[in-house]
N, C-alpha and C. Protein backbone atom coordinates (compact mmCIF):
# COMPACT_ATOMS: atom_id res chain seq x y z
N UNK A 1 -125.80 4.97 34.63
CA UNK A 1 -124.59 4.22 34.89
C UNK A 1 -124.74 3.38 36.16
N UNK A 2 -125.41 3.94 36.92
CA UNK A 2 -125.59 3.31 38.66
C UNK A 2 -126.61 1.98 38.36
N UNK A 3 -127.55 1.91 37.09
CA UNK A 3 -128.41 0.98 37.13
C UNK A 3 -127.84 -0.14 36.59
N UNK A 4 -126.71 0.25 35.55
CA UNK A 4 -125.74 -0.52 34.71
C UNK A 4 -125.23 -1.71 36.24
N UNK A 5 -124.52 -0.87 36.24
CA UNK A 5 -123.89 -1.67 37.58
C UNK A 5 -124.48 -2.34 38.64
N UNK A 6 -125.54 -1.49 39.06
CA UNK A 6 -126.36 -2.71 39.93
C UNK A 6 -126.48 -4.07 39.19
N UNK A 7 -127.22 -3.79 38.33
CA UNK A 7 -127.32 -4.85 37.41
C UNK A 7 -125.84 -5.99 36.81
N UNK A 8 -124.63 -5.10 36.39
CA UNK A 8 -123.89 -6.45 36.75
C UNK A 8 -123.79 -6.65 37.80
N UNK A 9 -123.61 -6.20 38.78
CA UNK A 9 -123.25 -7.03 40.65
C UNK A 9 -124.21 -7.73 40.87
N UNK A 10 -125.60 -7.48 40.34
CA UNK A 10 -126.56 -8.86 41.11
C UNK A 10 -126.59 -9.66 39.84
N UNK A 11 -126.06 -9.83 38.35
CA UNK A 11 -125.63 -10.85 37.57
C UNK A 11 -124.40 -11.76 38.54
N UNK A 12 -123.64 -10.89 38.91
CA UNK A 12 -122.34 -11.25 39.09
C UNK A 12 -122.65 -12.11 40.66
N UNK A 13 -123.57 -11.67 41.42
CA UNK A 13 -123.67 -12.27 42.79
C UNK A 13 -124.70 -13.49 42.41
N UNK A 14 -125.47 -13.39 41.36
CA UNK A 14 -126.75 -14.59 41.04
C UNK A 14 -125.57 -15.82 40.22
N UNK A 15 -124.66 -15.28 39.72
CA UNK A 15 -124.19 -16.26 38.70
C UNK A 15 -122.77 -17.33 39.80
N UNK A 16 -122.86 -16.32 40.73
CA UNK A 16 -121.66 -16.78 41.83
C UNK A 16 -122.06 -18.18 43.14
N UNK A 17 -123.80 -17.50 42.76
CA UNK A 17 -124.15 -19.20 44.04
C UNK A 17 -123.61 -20.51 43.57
N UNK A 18 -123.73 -21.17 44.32
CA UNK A 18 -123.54 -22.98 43.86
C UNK A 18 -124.43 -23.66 45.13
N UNK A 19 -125.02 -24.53 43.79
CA UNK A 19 -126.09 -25.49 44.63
C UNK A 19 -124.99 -26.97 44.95
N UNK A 20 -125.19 -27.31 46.42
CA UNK A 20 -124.32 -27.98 46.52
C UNK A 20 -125.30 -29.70 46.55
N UNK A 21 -124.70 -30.57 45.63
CA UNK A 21 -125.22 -31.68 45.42
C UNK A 21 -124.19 -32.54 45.85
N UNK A 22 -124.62 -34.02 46.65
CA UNK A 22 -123.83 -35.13 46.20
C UNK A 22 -124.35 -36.03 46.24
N UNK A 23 -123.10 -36.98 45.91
CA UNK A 23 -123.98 -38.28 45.28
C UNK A 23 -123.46 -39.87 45.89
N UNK A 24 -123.90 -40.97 46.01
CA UNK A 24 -123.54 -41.44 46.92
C UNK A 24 -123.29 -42.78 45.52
N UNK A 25 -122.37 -43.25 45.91
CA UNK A 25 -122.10 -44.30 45.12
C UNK A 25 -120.86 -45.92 45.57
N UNK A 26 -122.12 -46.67 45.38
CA UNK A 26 -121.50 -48.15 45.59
C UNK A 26 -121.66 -49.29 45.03
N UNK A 27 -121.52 -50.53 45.14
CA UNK A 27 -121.48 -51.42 44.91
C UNK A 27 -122.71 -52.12 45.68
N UNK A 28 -124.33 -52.37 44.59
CA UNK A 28 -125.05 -52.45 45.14
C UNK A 28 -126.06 -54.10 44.94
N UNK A 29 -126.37 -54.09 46.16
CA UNK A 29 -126.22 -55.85 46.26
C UNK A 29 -127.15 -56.50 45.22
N UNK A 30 -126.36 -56.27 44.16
CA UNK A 30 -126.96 -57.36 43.37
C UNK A 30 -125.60 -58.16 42.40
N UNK A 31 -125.28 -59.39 42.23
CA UNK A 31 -124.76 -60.56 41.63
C UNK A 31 -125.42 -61.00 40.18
N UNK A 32 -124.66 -61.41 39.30
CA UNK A 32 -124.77 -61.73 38.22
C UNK A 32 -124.16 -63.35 37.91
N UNK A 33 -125.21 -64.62 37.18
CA UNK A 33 -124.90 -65.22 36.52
C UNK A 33 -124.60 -65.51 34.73
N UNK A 34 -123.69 -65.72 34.22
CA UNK A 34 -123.52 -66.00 33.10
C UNK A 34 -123.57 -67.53 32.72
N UNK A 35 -124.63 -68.06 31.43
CA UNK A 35 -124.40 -69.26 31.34
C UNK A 35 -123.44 -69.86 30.13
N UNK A 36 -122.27 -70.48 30.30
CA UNK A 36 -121.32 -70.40 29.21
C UNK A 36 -121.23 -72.61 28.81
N UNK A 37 -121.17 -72.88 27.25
CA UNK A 37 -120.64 -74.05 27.14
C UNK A 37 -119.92 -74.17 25.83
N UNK A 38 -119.15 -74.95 26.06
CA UNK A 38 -117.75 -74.47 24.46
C UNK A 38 -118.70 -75.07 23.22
N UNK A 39 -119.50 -75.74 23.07
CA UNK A 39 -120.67 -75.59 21.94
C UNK A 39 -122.14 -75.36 22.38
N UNK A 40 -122.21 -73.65 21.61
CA UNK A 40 -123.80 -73.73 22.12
C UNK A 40 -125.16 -74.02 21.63
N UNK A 41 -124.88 -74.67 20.21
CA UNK A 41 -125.38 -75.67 19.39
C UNK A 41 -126.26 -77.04 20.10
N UNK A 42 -125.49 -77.24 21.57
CA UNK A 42 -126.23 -78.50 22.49
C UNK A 42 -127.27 -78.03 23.23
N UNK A 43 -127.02 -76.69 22.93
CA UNK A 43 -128.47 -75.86 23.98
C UNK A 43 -129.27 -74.94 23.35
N UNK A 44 -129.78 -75.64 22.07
CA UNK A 44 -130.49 -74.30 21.13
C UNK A 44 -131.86 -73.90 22.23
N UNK A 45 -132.39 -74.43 23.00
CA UNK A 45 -132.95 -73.65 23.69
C UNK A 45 -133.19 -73.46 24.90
N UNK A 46 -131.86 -73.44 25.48
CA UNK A 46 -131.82 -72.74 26.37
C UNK A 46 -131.86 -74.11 27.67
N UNK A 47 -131.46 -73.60 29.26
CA UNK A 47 -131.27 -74.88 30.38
C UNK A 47 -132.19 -74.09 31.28
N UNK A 48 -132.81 -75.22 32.49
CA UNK A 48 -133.80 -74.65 33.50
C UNK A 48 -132.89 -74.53 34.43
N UNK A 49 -132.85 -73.23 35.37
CA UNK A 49 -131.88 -72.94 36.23
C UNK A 49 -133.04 -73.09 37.88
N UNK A 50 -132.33 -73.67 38.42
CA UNK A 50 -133.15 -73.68 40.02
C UNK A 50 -132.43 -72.91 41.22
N UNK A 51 -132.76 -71.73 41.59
CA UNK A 51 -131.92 -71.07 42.60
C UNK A 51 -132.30 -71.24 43.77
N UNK A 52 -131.58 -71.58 44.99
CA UNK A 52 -132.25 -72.28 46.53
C UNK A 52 -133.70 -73.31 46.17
N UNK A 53 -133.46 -73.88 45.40
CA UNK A 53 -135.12 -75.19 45.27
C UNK A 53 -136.29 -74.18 45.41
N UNK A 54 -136.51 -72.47 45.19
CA UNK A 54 -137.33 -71.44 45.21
C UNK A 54 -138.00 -71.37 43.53
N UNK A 55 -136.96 -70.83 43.46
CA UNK A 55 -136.72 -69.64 42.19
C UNK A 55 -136.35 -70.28 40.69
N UNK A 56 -137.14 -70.66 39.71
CA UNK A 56 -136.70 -71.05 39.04
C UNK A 56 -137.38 -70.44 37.55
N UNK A 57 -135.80 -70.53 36.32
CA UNK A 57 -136.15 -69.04 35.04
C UNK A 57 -135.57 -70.46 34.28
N UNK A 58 -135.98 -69.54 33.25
CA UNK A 58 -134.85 -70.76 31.79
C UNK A 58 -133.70 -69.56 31.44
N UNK A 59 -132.84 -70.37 31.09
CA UNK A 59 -131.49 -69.62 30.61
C UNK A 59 -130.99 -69.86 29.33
N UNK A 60 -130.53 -69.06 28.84
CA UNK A 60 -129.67 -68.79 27.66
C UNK A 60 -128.22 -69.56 27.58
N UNK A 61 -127.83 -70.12 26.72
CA UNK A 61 -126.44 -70.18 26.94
C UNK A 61 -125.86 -70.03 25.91
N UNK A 62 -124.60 -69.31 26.41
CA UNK A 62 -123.95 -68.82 24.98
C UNK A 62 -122.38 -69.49 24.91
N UNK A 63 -121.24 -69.25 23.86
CA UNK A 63 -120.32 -69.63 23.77
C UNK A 63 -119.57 -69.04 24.21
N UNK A 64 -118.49 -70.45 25.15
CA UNK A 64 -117.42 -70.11 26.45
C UNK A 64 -116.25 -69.06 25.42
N UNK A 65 -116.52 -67.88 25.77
CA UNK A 65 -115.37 -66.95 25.43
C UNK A 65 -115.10 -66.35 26.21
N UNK A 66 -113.97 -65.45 26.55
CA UNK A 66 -113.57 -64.73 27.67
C UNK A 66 -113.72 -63.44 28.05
N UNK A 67 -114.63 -62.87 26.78
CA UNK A 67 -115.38 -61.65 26.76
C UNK A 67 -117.12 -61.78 27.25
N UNK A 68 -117.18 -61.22 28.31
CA UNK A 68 -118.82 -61.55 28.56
C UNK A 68 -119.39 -59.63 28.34
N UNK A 69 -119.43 -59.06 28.45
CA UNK A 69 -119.87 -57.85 28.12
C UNK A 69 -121.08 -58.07 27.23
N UNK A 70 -121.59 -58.31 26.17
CA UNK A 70 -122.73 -58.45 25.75
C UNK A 70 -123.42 -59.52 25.90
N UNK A 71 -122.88 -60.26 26.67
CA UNK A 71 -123.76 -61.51 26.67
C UNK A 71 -125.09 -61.34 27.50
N UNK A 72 -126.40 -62.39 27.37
CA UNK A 72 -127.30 -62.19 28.66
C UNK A 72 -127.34 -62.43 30.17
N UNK A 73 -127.30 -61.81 30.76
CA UNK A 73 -126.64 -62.41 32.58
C UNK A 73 -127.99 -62.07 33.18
N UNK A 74 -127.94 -62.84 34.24
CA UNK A 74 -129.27 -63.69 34.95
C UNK A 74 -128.77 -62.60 36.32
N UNK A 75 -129.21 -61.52 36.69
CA UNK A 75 -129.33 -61.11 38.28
C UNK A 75 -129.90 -61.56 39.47
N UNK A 76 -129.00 -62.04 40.25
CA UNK A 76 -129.17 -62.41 41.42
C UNK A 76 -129.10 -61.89 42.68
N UNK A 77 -129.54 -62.16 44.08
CA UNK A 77 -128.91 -61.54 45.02
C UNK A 77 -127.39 -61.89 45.61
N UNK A 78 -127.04 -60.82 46.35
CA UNK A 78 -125.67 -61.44 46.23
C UNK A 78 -125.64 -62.80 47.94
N UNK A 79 -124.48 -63.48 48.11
CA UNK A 79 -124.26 -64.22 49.24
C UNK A 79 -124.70 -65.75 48.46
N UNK A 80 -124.91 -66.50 49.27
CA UNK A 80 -124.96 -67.82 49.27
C UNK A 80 -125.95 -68.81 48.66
N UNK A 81 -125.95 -69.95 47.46
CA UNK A 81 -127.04 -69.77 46.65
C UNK A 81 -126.90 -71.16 46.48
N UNK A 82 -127.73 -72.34 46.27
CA UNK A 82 -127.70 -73.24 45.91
C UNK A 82 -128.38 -73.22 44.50
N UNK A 83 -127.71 -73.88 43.19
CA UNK A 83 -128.03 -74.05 41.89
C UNK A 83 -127.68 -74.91 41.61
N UNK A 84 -128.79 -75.59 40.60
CA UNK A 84 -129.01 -76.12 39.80
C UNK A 84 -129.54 -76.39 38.37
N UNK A 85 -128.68 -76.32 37.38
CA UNK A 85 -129.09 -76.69 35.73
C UNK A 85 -129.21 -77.73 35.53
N UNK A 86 -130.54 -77.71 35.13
CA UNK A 86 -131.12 -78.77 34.25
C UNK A 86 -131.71 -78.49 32.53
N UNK A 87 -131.21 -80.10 31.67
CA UNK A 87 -131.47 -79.77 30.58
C UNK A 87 -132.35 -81.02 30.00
N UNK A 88 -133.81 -80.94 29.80
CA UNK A 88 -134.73 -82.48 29.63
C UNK A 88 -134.66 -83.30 30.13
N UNK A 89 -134.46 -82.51 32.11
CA UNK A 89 -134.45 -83.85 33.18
C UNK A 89 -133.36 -84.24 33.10
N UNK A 90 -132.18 -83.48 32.68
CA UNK A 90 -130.77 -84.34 33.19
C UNK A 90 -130.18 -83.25 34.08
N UNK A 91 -129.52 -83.61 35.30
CA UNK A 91 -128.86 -82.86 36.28
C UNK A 91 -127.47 -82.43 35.64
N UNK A 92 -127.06 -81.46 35.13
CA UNK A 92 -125.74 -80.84 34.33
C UNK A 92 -125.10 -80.00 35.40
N UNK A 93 -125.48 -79.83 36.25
CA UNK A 93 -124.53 -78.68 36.72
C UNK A 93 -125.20 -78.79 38.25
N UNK A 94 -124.87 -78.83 39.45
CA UNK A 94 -125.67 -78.50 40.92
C UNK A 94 -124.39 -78.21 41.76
N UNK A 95 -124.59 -77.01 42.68
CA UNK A 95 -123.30 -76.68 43.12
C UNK A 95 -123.72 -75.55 44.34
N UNK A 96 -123.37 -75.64 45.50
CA UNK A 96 -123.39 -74.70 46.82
C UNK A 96 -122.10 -73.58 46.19
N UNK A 97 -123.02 -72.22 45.63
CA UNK A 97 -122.13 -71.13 45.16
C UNK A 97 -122.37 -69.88 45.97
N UNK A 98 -121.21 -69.18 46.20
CA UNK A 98 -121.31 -67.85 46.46
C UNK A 98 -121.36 -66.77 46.02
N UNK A 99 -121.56 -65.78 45.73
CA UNK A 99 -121.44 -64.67 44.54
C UNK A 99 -121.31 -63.19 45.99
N UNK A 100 -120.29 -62.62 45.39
CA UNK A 100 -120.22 -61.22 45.81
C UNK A 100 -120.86 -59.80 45.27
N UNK A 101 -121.15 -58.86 45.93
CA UNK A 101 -121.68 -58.05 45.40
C UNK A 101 -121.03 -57.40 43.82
N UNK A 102 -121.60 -57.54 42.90
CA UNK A 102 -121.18 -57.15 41.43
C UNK A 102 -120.46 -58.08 40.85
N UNK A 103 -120.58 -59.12 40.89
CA UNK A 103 -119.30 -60.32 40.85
C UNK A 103 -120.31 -61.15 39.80
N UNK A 104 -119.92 -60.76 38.89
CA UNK A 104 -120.38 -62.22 37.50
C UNK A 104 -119.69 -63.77 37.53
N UNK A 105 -120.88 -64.13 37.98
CA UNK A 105 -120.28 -65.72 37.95
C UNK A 105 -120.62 -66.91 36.76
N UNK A 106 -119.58 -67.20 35.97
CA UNK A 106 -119.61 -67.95 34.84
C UNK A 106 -119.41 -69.65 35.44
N UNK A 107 -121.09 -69.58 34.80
CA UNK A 107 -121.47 -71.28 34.66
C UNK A 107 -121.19 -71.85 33.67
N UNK A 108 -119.99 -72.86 33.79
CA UNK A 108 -119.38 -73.28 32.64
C UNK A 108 -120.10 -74.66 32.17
N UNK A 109 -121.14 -75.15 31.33
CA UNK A 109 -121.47 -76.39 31.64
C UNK A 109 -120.82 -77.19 30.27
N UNK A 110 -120.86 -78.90 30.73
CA UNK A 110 -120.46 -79.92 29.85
C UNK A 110 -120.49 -79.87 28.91
């Protein structure tokens, strides 16, 4: 009976620890572009995006709706950004933008 019981009290004292974890959570510096135009039929493939005259990707563009959740978004850093879209050498879009941390910014073009 005495072994019984040892045995639940060190169940009962092993099952009683807690490992103490935490976790740290924020808003982490990265910014999102979306490229949006009300027909996306004018851009079957896609616009050259130029970030600070550095950095430059091709982009997707999809149709201006007010749901972006599945769409493709372009990650950026966040703060102060000079861009520019171009589509076969035509200037469509150039603009001194800001973006905040987690902040999707919808490029609406012509």
């Amino acid at each position: 009976m005495k072994n019984k019981l040892f045995i639940l009290f060190g169940l009962f004292a092993f099952l009683s620890c807690d490992v103490t974890s935490s976790a740290v959570s924020g808003i982490e510096n990265r910014s999102y572009l979306i490229f949006l135009a009300a027909d996306k039929t004018d851009y079957p493939n896609g616009v050259e995006v130029s970030l600070d005259d550095s950095t430059r990707f091709d982009a997707e563009v999809h149709k201006n709706i007010s749901r972006v959740r599945n769409l493709l978004k372009y990650g950026i850093s966040s703060g102060k950004h000079k861009l520019k879209v171009v589509k076969d050498g035509n200037l469509l879009y150039e603009k001194l933008i800001f973006v905040s941390p987690g902040q999707t910014k919808k490029i609406i073009l012509q």
